[in-house]
C-alpha atoms as a PDB file:
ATOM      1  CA  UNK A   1     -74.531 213.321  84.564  1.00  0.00           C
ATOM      2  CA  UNK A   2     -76.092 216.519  86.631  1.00  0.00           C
ATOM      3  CA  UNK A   3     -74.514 218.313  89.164  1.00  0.00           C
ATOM      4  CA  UNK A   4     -74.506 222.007  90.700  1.00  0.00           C
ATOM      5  CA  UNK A   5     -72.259 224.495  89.533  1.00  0.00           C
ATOM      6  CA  UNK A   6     -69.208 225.175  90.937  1.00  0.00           C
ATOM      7  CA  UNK A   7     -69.041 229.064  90.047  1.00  0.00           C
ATOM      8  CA  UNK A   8     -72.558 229.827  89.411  1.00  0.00           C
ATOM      9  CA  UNK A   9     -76.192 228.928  90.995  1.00  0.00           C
ATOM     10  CA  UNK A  10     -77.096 226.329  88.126  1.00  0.00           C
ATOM     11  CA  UNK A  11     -77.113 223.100  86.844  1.00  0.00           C
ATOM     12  CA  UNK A  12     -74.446 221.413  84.600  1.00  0.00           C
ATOM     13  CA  UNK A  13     -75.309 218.548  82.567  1.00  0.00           C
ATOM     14  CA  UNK A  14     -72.633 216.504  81.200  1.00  0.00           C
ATOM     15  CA  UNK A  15     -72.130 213.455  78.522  1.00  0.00           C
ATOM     16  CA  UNK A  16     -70.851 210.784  81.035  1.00  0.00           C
ATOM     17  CA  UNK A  17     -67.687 210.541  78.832  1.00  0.00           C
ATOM     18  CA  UNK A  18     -67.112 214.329  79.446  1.00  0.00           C
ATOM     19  CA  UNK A  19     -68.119 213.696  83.249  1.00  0.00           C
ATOM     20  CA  UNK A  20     -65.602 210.646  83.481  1.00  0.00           C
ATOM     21  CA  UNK A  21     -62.747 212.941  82.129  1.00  0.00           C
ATOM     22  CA  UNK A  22     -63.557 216.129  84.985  1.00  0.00           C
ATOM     23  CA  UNK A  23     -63.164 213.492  87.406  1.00  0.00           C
ATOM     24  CA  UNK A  24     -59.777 212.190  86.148  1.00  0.00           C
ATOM     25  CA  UNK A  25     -58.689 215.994  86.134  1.00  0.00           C
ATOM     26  CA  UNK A  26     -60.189 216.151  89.619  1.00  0.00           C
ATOM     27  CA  UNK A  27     -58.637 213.005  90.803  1.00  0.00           C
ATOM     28  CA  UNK A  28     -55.003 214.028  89.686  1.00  0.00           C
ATOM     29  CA  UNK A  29     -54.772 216.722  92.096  1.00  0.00           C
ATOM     30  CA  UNK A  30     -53.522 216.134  95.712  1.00  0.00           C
ATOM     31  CA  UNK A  31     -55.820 214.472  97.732  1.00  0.00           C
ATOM     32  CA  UNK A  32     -53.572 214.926 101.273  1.00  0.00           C
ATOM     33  CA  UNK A  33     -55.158 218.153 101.835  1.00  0.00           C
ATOM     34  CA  UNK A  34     -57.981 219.612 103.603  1.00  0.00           C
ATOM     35  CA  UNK A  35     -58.562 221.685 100.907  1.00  0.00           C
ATOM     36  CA  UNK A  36     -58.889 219.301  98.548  1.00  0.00           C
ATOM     37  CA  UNK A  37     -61.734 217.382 101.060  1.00  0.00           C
ATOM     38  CA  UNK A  38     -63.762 220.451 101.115  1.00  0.00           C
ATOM     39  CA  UNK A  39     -63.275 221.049  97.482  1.00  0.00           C
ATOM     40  CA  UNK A  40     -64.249 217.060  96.598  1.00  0.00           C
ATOM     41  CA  UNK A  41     -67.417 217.175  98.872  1.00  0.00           C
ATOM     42  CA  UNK A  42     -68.834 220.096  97.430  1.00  0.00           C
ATOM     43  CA  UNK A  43     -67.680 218.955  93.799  1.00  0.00           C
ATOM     44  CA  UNK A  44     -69.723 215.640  94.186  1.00  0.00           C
ATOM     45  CA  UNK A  45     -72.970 216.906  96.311  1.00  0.00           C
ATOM     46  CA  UNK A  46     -76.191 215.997  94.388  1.00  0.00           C
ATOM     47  CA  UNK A  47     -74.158 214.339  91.347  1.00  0.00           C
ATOM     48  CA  UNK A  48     -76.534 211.803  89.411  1.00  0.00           C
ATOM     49  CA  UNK A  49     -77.351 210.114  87.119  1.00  0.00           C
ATOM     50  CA  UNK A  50     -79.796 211.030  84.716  1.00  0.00           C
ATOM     51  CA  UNK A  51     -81.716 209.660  81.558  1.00  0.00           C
ATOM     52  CA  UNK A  52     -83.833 211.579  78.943  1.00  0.00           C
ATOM     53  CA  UNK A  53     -87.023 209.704  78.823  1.00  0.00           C
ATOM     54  CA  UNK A  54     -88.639 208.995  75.246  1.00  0.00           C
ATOM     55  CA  UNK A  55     -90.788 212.204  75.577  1.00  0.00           C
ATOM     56  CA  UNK A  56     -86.957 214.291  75.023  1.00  0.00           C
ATOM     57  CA  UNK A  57     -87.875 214.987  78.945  1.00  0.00           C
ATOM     58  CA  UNK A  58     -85.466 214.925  81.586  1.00  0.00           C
ATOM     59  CA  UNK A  59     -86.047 214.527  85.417  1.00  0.00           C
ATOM     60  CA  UNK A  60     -83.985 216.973  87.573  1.00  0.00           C
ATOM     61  CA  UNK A  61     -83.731 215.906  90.937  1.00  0.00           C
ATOM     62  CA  UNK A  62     -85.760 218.581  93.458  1.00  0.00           C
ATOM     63  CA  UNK A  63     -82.526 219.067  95.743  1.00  0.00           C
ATOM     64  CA  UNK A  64     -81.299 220.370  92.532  1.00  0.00           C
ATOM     65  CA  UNK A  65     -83.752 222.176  91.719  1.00  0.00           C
ATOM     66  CA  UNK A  66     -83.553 223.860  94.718  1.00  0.00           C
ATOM     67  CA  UNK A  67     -79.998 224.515  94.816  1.00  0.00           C
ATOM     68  CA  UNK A  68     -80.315 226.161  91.446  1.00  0.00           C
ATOM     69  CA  UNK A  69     -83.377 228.364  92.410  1.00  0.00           C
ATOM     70  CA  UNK A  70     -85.199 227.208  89.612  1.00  0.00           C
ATOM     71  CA  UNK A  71     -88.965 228.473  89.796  1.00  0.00           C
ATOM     72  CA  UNK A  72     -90.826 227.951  86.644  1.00  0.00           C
ATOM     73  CA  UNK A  73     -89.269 228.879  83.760  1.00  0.00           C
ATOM     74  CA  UNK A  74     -85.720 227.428  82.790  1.00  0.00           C
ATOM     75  CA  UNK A  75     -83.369 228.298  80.392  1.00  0.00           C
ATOM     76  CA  UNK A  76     -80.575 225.617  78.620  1.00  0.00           C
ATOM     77  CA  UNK A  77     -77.563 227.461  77.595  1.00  0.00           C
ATOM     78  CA  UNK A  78     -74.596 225.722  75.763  1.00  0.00           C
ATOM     79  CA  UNK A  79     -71.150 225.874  77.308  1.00  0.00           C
ATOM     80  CA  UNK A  80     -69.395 223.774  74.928  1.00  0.00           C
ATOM     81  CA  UNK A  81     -68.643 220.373  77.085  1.00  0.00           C
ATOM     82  CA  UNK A  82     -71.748 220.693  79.045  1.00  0.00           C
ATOM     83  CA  UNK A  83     -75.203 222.159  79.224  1.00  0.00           C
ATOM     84  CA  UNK A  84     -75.803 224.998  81.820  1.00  0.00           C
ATOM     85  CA  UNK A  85     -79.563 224.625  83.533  1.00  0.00           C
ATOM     86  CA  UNK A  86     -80.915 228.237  84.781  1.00  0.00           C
ATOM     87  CA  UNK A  87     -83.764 229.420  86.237  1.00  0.00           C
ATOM     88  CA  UNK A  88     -84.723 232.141  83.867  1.00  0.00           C
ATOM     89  CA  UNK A  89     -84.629 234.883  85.482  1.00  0.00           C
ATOM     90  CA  UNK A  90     -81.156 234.022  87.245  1.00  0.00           C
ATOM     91  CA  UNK A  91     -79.649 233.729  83.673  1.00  0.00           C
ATOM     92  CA  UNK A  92     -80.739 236.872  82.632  1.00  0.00           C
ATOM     93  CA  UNK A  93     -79.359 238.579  85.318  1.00  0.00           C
ATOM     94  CA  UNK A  94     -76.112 236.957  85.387  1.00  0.00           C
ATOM     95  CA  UNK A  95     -75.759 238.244  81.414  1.00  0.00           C
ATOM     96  CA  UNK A  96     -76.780 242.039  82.229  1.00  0.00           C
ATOM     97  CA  UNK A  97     -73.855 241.440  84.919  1.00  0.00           C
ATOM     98  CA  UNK A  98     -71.598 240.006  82.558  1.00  0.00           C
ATOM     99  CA  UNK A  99     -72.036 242.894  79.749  1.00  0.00           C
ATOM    100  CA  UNK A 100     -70.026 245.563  81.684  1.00  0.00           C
ATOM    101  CA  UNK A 101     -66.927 243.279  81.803  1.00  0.00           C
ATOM    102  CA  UNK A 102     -67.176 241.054  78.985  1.00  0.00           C
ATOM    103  CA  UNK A 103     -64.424 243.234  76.711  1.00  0.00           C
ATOM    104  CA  UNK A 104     -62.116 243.324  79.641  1.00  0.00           C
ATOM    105  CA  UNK A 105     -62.761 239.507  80.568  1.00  0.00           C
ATOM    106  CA  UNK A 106     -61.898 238.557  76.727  1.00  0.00           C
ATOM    107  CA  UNK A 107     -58.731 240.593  76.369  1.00  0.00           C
ATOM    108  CA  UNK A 108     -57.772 238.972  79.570  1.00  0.00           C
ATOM    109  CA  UNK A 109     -58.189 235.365  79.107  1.00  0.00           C
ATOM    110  CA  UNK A 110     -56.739 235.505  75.610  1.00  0.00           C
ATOM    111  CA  UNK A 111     -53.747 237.994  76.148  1.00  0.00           C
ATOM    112  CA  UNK A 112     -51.194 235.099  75.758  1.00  0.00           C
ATOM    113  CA  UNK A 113     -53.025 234.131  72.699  1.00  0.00           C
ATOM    114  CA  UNK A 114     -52.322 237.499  70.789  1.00  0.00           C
END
């Protein structure tokens, strides 16, 4: 499964299994509020199904595409349940962002785990 990003202007590619169980999580949540409708719509725009062709290639959709900016060059970065799709340049920027608050970012996600 594709889909755009919630957080970030890129792609997320999931194993349908993986997919199937962000849905259930989704699902769980209350659905009698407008929130929620906003959230759902936005959640679900562009979703689809894709296949990787015998070639290893894979056929992003171009409203995708466009949503993620993606140019020319792309970059596939691992984030453990899914794979993020970047335009290159995007990525790169978004890391030289990260840098200056990675440390503090850490120490605050994992506190409780110290």
């Amino acid at each position: 499964m594709i889909k755009r990003s919630v957080f970030q202007q890129c792609l997320e590619l999931y194993p349908r299994e993986e997919y199937d169980e962000l849905v259930k999580r989704v699902r769980a949540k209350s659905r009698v509020h407008r929130k929620y409708d906003a959230f759902l719509r936005n959640f679900v725009a562009g979703t689809q199904v894709v296949t990787i062709e015998e070639n290893g290639r894979l056929q992003i959709p171009k409203n995708l595409v466009a949503f993620a900016g993606i140019t020319k060059e792309v970059v596939l970065s691992s984030a453990i349940d899914r794979i993020e799709i970047w335009d290159k340049s995007k990525y790169e920027s978004i890391l030289l962002e990260g840098q200056n608050n990675y440390a503090d970012l850490a120490e605050e996600i994992f506190a409780d785990d110290v």
